[in-house]
N, C-alpha and C. Protein backbone atom coordinates (compact mmCIF):
# COMPACT_ATOMS: atom_id res chain seq x y z
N UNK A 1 11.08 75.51 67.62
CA UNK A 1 12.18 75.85 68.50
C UNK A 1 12.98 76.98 67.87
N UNK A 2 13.37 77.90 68.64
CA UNK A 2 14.34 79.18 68.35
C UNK A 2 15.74 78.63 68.88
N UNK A 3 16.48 79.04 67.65
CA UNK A 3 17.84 78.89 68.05
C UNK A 3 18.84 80.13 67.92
N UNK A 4 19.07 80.63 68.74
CA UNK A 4 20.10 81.85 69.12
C UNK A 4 21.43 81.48 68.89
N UNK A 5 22.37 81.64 68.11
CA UNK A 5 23.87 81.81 68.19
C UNK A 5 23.95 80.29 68.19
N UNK A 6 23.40 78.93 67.74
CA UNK A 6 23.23 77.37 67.77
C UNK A 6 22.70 76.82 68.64
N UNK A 7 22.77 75.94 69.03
CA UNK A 7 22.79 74.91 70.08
C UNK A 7 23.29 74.92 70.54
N UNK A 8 22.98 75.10 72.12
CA UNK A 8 24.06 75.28 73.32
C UNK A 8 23.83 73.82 74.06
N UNK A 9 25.12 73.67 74.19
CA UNK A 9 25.18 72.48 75.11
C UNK A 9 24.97 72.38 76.58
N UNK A 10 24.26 71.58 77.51
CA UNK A 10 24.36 72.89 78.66
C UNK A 10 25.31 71.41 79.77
N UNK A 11 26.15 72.12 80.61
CA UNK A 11 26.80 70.60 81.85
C UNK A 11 25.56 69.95 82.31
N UNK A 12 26.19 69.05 82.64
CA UNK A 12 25.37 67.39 83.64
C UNK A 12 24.90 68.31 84.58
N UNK A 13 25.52 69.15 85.38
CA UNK A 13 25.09 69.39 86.58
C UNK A 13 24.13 70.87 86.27
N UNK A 14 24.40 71.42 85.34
CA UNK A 14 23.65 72.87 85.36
C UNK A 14 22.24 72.07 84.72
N UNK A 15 21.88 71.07 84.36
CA UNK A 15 21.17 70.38 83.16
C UNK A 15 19.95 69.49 83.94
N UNK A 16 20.58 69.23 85.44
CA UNK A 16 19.56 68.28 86.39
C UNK A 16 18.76 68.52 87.09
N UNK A 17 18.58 69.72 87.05
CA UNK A 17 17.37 70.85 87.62
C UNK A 17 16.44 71.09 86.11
N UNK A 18 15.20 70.98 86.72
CA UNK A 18 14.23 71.52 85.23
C UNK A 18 13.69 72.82 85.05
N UNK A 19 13.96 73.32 86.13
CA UNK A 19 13.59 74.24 86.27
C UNK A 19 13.57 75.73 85.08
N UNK A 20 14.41 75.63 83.80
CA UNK A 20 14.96 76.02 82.74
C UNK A 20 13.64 75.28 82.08
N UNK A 21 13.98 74.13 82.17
CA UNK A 21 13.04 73.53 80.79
C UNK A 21 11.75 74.16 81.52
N UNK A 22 11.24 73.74 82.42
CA UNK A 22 10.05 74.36 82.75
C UNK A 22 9.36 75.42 82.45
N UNK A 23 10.40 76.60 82.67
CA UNK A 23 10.18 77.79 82.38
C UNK A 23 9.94 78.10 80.98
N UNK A 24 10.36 77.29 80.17
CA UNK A 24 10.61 77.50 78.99
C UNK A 24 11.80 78.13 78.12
N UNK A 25 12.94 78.24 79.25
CA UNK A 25 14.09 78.88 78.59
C UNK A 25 14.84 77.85 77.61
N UNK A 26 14.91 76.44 78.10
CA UNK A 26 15.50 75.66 77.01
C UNK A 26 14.50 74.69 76.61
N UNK A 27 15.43 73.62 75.81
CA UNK A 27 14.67 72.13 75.35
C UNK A 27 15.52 71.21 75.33
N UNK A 28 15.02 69.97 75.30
CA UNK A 28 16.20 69.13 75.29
C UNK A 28 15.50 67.88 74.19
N UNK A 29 16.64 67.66 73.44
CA UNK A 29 16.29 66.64 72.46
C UNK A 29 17.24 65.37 72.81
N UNK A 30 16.42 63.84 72.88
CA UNK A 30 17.49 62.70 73.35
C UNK A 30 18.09 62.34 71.67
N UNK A 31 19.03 62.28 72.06
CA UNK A 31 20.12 61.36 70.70
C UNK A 31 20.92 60.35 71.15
N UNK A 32 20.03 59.49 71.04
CA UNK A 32 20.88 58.20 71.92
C UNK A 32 20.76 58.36 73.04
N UNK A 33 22.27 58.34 73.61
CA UNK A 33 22.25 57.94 75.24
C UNK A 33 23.03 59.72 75.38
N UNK A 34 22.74 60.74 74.94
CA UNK A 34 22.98 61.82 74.78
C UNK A 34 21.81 62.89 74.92
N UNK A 35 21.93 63.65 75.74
CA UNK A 35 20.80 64.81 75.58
C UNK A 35 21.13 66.05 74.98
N UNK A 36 21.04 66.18 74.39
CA UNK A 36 21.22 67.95 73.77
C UNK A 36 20.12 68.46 74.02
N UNK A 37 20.64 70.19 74.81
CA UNK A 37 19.87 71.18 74.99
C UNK A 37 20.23 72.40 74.48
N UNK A 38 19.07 73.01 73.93
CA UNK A 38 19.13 74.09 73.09
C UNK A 38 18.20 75.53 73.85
N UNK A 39 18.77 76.24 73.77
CA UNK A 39 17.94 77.79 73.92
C UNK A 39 17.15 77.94 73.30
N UNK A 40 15.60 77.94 73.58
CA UNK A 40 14.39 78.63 73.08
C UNK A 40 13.88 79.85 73.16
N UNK A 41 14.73 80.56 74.68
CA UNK A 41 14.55 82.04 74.84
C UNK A 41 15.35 82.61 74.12
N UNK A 42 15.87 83.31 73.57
CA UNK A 42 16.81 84.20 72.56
C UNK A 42 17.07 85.14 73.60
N UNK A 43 16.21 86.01 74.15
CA UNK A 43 16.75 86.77 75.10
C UNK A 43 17.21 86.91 76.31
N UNK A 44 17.72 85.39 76.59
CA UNK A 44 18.81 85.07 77.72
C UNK A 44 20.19 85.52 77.35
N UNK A 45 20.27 85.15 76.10
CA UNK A 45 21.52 85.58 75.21
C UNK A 45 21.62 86.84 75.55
N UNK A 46 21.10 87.96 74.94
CA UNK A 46 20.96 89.29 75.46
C UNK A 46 21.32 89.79 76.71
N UNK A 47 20.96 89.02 77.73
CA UNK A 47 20.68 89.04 79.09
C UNK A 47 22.23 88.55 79.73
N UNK A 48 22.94 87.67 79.37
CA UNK A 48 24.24 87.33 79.50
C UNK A 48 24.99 87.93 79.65
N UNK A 49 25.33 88.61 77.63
CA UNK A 49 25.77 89.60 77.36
C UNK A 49 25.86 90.51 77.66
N UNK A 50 24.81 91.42 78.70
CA UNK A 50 24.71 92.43 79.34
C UNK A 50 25.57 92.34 81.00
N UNK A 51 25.61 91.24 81.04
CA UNK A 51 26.15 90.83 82.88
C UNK A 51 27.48 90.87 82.48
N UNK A 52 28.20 89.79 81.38
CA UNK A 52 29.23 89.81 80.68
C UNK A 52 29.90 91.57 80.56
N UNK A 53 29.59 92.37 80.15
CA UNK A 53 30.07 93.73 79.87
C UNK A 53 30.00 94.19 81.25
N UNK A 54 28.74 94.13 82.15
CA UNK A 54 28.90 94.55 83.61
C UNK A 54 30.38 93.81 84.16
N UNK A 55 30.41 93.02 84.26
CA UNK A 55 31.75 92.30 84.58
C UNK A 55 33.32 92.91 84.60
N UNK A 56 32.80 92.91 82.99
CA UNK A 56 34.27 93.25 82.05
C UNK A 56 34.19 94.66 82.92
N UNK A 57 33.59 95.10 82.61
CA UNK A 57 33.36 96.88 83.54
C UNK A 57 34.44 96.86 84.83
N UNK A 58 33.68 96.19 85.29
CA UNK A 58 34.16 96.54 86.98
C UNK A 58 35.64 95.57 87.00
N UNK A 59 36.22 94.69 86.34
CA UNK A 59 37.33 94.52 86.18
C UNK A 59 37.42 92.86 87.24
N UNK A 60 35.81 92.41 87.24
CA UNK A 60 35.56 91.45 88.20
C UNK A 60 36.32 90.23 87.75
């Protein structure tokens, strides 16, 4: 597993679709009655960051 900038935690609701894990952008490890999910793509990060500055740009 690749970890970008740590372990990202991801919400209940962004988290109940698999469609992420599927793809292969995250993973999820059980700890208890707890799921932690982590970023395996690194270059979503990248990809964020770039929308993030588009944003900041336009003053959205």
């Amino acid at each position: 597993m690749v970890e970008s900038r740590g372990t990202r935690s991801v919400c209940r609701k962004f988290s109940k679709g698999t469609v992420f894990k599927s793809a292969g952008i995250v993973d999820d490890e059980r700890k208890q009655r707890m799921v932690e999910y982590s970023l395996v793509t690194p270059c979503v990060v990248d990809f964020l960051d770039c929308a993030a500055k588009v944003i900041r740009a336009r003053g959205i």
